[in-house]
Protein backbone atom coordinates (compact mmCIF):
# COMPACT_ATOMS: atom_id res chain seq x y z
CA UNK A 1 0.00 0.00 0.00
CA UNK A 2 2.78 2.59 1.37
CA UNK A 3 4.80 1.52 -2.35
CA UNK A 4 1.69 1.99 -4.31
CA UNK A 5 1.19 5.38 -2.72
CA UNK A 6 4.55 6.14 -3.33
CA UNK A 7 4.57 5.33 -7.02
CA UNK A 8 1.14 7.57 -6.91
CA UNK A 9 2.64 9.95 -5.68
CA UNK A 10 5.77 10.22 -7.43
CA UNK A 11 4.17 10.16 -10.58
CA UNK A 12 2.12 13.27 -9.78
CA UNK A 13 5.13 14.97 -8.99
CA UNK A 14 6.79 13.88 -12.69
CA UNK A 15 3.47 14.61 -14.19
CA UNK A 16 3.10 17.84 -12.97
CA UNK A 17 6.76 19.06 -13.28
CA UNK A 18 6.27 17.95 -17.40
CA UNK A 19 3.08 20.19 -17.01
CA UNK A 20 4.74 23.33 -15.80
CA UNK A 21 7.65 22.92 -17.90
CA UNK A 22 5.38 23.13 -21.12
CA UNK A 23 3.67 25.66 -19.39
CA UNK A 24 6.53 27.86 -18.92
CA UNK A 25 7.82 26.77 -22.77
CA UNK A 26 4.47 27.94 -24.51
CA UNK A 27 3.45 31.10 -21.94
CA UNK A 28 7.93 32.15 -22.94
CA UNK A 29 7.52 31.38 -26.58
CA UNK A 30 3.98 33.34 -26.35
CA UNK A 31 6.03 36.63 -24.72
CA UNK A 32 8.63 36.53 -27.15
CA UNK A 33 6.34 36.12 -30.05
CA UNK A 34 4.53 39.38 -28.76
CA UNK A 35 8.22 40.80 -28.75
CA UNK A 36 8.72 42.87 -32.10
CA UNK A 37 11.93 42.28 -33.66
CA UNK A 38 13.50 42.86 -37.11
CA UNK A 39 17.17 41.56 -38.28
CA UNK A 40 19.25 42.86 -40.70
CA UNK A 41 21.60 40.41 -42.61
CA UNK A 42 22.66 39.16 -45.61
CA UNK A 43 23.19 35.26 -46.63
CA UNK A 44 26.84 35.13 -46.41
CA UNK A 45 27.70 36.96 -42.78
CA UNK A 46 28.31 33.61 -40.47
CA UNK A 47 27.35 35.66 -37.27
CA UNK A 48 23.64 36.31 -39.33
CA UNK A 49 23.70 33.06 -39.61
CA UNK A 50 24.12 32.33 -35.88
CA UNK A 51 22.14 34.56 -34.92
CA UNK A 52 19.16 33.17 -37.06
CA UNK A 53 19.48 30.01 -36.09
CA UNK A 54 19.71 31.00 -32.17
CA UNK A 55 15.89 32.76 -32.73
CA UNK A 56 14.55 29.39 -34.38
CA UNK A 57 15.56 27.36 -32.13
CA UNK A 58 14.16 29.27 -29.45
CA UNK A 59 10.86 29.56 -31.72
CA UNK A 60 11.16 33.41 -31.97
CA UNK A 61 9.10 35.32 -34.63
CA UNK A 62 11.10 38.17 -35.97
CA UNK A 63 11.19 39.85 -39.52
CA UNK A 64 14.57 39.09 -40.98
CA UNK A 65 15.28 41.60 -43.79
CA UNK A 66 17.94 40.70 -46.14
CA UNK A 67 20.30 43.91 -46.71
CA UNK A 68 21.76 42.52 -50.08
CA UNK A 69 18.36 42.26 -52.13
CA UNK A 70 17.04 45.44 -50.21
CA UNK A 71 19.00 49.02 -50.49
CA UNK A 72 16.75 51.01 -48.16
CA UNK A 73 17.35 48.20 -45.92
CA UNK A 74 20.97 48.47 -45.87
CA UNK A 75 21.11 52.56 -46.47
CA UNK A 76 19.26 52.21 -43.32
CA UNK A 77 21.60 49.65 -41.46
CA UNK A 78 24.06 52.49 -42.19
CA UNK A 79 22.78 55.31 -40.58
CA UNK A 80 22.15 53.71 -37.58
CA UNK A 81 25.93 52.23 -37.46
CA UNK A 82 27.72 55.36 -38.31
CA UNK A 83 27.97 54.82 -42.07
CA UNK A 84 29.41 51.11 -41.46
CA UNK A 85 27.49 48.37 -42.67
CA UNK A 86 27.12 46.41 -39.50
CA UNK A 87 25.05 43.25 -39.61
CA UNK A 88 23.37 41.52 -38.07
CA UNK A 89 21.61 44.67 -36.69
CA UNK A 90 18.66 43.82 -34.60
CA UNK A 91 15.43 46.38 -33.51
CA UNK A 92 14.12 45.07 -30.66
CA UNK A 93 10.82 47.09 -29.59
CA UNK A 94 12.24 49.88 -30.86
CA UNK A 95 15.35 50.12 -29.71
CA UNK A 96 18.73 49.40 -31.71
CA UNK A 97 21.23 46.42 -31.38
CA UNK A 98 24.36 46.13 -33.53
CA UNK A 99 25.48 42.59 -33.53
CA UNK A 100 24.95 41.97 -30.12
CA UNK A 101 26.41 38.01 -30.08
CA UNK A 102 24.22 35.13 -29.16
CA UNK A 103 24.96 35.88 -25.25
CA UNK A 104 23.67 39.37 -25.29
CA UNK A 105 20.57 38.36 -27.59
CA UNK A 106 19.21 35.73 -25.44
CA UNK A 107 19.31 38.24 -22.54
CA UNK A 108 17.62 40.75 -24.97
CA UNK A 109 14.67 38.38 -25.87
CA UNK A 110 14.14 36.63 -22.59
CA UNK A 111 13.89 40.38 -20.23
């Protein structure tokens, strides 16, 4: 009886720890599909590539914009970066990040 309880018990506890955990997964992925992002980048920068594959993984929406097949796109990645062309350049809500590296960008998107 005391084993049997146990077991009933025990699974409860693994049942609802799963439970939460998807919780937590699907109310995160539903906060940082509210968040508004954009990235700037073109096919052959490898940190763009990072970068993008960092966000889908997480399950992220964002609006990547391709600076090679778009010139306002890229006149604009310039005059936010002091004339450089600095990719990938991320607006978060509004606010400008120039390649901020994978550990800065998963602090941006999870605040």
């Amino acid at each position: 009886m005391l084993v049997l309880k146990l077991l009933r018990t025990t699974h409860l506890l693994i049942c609802h720890t799963v439970v939460c955990a998807q919780f937590y997964k699907t109310k995160k992925n539903l906060y940082l599909n509210y968040m508004r992002i954009k990235m700037y980048s073109a096919d052959w920068c490898s940190d763009c590539r990072v970068a993008k594959k960092y966000l889908d993984d997480q399950l992220v929406e964002y609006e990547l914009i391709d600076i090679t097949k778009d010139s306002n796109a890229a006149e604009y990645v310039m005059s936010v970066n002091g004339g450089k062309r600095i990719i990938p350049t991320f607006i978060i809500d509004s606010k400008i990040y120039t390649n901020p590296g994978i550990q800065e960008l998963s602090k941006l998107i999870m605040q």
